[in-house]
N, C-alpha and C. Protein backbone atom coordinates (compact mmCIF):
# COMPACT_ATOMS: atom_id res chain seq x y z
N UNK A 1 115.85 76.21 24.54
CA UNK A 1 115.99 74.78 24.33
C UNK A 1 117.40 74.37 24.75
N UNK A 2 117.84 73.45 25.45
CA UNK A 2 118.96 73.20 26.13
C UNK A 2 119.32 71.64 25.53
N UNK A 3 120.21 71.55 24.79
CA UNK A 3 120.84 70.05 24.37
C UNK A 3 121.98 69.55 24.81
N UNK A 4 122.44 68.51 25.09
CA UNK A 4 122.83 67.69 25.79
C UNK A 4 124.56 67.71 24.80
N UNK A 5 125.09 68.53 24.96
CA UNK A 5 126.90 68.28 24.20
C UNK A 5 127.11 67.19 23.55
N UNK A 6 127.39 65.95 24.19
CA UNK A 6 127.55 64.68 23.73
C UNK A 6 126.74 64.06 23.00
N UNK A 7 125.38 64.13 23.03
CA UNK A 7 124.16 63.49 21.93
C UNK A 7 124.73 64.43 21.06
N UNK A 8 124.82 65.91 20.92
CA UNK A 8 124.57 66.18 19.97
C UNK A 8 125.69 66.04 18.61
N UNK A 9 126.92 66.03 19.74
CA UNK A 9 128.31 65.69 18.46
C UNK A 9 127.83 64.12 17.74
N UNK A 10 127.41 63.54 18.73
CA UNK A 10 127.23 61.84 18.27
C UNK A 10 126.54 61.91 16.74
N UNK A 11 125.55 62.49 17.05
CA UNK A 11 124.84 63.12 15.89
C UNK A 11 125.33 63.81 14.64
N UNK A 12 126.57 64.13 15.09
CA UNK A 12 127.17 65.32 13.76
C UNK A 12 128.60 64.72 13.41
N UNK A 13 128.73 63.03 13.31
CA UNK A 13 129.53 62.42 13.44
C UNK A 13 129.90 62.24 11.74
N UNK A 14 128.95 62.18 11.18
CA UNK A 14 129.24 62.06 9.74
C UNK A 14 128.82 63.38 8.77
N UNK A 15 129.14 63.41 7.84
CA UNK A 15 128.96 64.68 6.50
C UNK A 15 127.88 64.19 5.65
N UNK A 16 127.53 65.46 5.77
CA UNK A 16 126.01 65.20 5.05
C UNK A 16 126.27 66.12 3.77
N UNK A 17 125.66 65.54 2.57
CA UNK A 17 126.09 66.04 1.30
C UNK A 17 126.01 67.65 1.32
N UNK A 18 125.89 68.71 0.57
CA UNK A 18 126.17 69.88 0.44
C UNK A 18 125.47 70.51 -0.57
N UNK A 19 124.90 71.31 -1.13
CA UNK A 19 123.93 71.29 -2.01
C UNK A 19 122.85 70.88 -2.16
N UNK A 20 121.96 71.46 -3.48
CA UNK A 20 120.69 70.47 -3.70
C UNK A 20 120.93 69.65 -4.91
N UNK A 21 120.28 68.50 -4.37
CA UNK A 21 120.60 67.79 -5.85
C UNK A 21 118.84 67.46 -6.16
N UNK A 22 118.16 67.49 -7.52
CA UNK A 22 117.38 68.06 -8.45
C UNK A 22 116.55 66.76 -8.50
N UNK A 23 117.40 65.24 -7.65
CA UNK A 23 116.29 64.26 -7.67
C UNK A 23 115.40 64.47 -6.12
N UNK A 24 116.03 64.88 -5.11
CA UNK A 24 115.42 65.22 -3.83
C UNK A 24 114.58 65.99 -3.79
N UNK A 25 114.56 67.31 -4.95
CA UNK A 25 113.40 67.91 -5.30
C UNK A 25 112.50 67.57 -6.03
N UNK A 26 111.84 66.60 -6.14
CA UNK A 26 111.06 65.97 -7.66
C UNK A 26 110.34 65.73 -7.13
N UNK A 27 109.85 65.65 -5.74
CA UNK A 27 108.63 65.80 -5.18
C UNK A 27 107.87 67.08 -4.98
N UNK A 28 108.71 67.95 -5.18
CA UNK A 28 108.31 69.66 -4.50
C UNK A 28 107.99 69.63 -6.26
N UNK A 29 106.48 69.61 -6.74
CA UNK A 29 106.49 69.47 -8.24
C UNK A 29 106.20 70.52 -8.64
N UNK A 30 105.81 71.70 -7.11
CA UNK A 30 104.90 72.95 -7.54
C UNK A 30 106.83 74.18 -7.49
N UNK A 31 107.43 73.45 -7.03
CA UNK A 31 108.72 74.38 -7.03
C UNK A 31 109.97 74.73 -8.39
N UNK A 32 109.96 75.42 -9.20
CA UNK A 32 110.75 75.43 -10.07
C UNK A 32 112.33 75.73 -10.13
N UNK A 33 112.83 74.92 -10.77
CA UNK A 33 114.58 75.28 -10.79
C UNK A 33 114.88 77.03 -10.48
N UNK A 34 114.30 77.86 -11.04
CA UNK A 34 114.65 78.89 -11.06
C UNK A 34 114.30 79.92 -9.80
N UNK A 35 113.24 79.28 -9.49
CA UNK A 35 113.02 79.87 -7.69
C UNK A 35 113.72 79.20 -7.03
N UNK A 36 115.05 78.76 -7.16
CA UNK A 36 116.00 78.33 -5.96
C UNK A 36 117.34 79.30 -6.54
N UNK A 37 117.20 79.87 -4.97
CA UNK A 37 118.91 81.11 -5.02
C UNK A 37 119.55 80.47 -4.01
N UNK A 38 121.23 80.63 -4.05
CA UNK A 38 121.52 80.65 -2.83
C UNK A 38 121.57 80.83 -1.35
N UNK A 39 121.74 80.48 -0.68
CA UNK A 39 121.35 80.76 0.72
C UNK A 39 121.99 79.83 1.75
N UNK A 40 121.71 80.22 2.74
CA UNK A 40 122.55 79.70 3.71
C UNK A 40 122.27 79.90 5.53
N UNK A 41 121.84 79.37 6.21
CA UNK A 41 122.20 79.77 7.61
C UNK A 41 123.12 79.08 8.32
N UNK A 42 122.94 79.79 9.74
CA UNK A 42 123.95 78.94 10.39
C UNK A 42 123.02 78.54 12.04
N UNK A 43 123.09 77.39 12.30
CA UNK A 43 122.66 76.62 13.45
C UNK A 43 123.60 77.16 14.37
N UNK A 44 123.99 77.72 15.31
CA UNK A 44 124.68 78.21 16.36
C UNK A 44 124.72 77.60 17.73
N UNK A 45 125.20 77.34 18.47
CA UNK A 45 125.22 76.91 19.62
C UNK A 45 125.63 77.53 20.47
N UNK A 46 125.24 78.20 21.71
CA UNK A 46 126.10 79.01 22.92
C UNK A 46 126.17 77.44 23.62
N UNK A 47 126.98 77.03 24.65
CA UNK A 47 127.30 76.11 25.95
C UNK A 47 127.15 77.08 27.21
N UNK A 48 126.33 76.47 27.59
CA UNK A 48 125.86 76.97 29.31
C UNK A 48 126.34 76.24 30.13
N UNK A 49 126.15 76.19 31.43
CA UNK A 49 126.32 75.64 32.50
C UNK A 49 125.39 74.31 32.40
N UNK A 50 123.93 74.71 31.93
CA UNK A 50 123.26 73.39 31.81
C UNK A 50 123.01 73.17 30.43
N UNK A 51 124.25 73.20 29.45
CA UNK A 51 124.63 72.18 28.34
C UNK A 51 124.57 73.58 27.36
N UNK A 52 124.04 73.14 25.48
CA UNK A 52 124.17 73.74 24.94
C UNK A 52 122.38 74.81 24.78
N UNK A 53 122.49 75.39 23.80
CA UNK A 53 121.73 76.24 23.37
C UNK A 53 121.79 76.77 22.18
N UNK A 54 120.44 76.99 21.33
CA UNK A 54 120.54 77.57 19.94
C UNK A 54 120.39 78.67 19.63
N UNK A 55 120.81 79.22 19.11
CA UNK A 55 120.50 80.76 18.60
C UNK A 55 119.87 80.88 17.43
N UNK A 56 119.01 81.73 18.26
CA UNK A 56 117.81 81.82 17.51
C UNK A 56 117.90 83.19 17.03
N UNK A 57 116.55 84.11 15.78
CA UNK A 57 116.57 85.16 15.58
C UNK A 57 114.63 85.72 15.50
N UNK A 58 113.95 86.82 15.62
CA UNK A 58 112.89 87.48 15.59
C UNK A 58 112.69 87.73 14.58
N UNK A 59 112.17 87.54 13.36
CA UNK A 59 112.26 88.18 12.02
C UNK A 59 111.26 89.49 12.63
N UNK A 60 111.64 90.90 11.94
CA UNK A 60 110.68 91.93 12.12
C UNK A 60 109.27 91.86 11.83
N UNK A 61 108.75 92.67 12.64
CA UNK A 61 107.36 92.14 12.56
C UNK A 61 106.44 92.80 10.86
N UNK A 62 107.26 94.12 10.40
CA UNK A 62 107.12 94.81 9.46
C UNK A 62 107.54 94.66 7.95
N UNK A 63 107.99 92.71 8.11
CA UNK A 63 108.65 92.54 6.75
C UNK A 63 107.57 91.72 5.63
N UNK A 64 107.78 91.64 4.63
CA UNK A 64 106.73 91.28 3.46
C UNK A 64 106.75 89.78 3.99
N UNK A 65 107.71 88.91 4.17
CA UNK A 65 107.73 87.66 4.64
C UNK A 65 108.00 87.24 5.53
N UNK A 66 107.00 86.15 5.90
CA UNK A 66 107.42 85.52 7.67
C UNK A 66 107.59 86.53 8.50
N UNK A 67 106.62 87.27 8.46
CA UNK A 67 106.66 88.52 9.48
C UNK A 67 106.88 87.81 11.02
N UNK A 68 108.05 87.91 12.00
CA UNK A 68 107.50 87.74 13.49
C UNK A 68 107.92 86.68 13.75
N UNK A 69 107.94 85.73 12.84
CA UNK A 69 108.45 84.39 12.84
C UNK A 69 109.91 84.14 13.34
N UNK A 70 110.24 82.88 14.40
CA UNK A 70 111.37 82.36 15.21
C UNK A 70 112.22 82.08 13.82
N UNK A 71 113.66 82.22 13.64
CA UNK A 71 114.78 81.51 12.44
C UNK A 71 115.93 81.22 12.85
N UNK A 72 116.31 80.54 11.84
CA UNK A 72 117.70 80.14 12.13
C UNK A 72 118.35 82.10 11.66
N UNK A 73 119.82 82.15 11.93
CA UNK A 73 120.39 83.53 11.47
C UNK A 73 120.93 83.07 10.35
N UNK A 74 120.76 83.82 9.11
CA UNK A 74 121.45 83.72 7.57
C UNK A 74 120.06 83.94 6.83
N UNK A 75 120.39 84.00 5.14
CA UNK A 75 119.53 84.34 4.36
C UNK A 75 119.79 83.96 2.99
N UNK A 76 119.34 84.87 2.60
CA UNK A 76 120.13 84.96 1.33
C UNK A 76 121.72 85.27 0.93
N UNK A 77 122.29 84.53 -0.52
CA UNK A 77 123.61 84.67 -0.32
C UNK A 77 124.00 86.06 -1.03
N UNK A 78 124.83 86.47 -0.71
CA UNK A 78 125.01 88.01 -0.83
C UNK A 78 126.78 88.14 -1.02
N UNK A 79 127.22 88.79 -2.24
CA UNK A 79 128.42 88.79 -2.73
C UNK A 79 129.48 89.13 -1.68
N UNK A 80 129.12 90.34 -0.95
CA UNK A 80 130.14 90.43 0.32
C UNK A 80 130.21 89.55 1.79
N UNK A 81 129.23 88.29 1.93
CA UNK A 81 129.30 87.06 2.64
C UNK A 81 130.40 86.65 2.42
N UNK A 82 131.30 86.63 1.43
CA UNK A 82 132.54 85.84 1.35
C UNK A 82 133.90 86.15 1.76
């Protein structure tokens, strides 16, 4: 997927809050406070010759979840991340 540099800063011009906040979830009614852990990825960008690009990851095909499936890279948060 190849994006365009300039649309995309235009786009990332303002800060978007940080966290979850507990009224944005009040629709997810089947999701409970306690099944939410930390986590985190990161959206990546390489710049090519013909603009940008995302980096992407393969999840293994041999894992209990989302076997095979395209992701962003990150996961769960993990004490030595910091």
């Amino acid at each position: 997927m190849v994006i365009d540099k300039t649309h995309l800063l235009q786009n990332f011009q303002f800060r978007l809050p940080t966290g979850y906040h507990k009224e944005s979830l009040a629709r997810l009614k089947w999701m409970k406070e306690k099944s939410l852990r930390d986590a985190a990825v990161l959206i990546g960008f390489v710049e090519r010759d013909d603009g940008l690009q995302v980096i992407l990851t393969k999840r293994a095909a041999h894992l209990r979840h989302h076997p095979g499936q395209i992701s962003f890279p990150g996961g769960k948060y993990e004490q030595e991340d910091i």
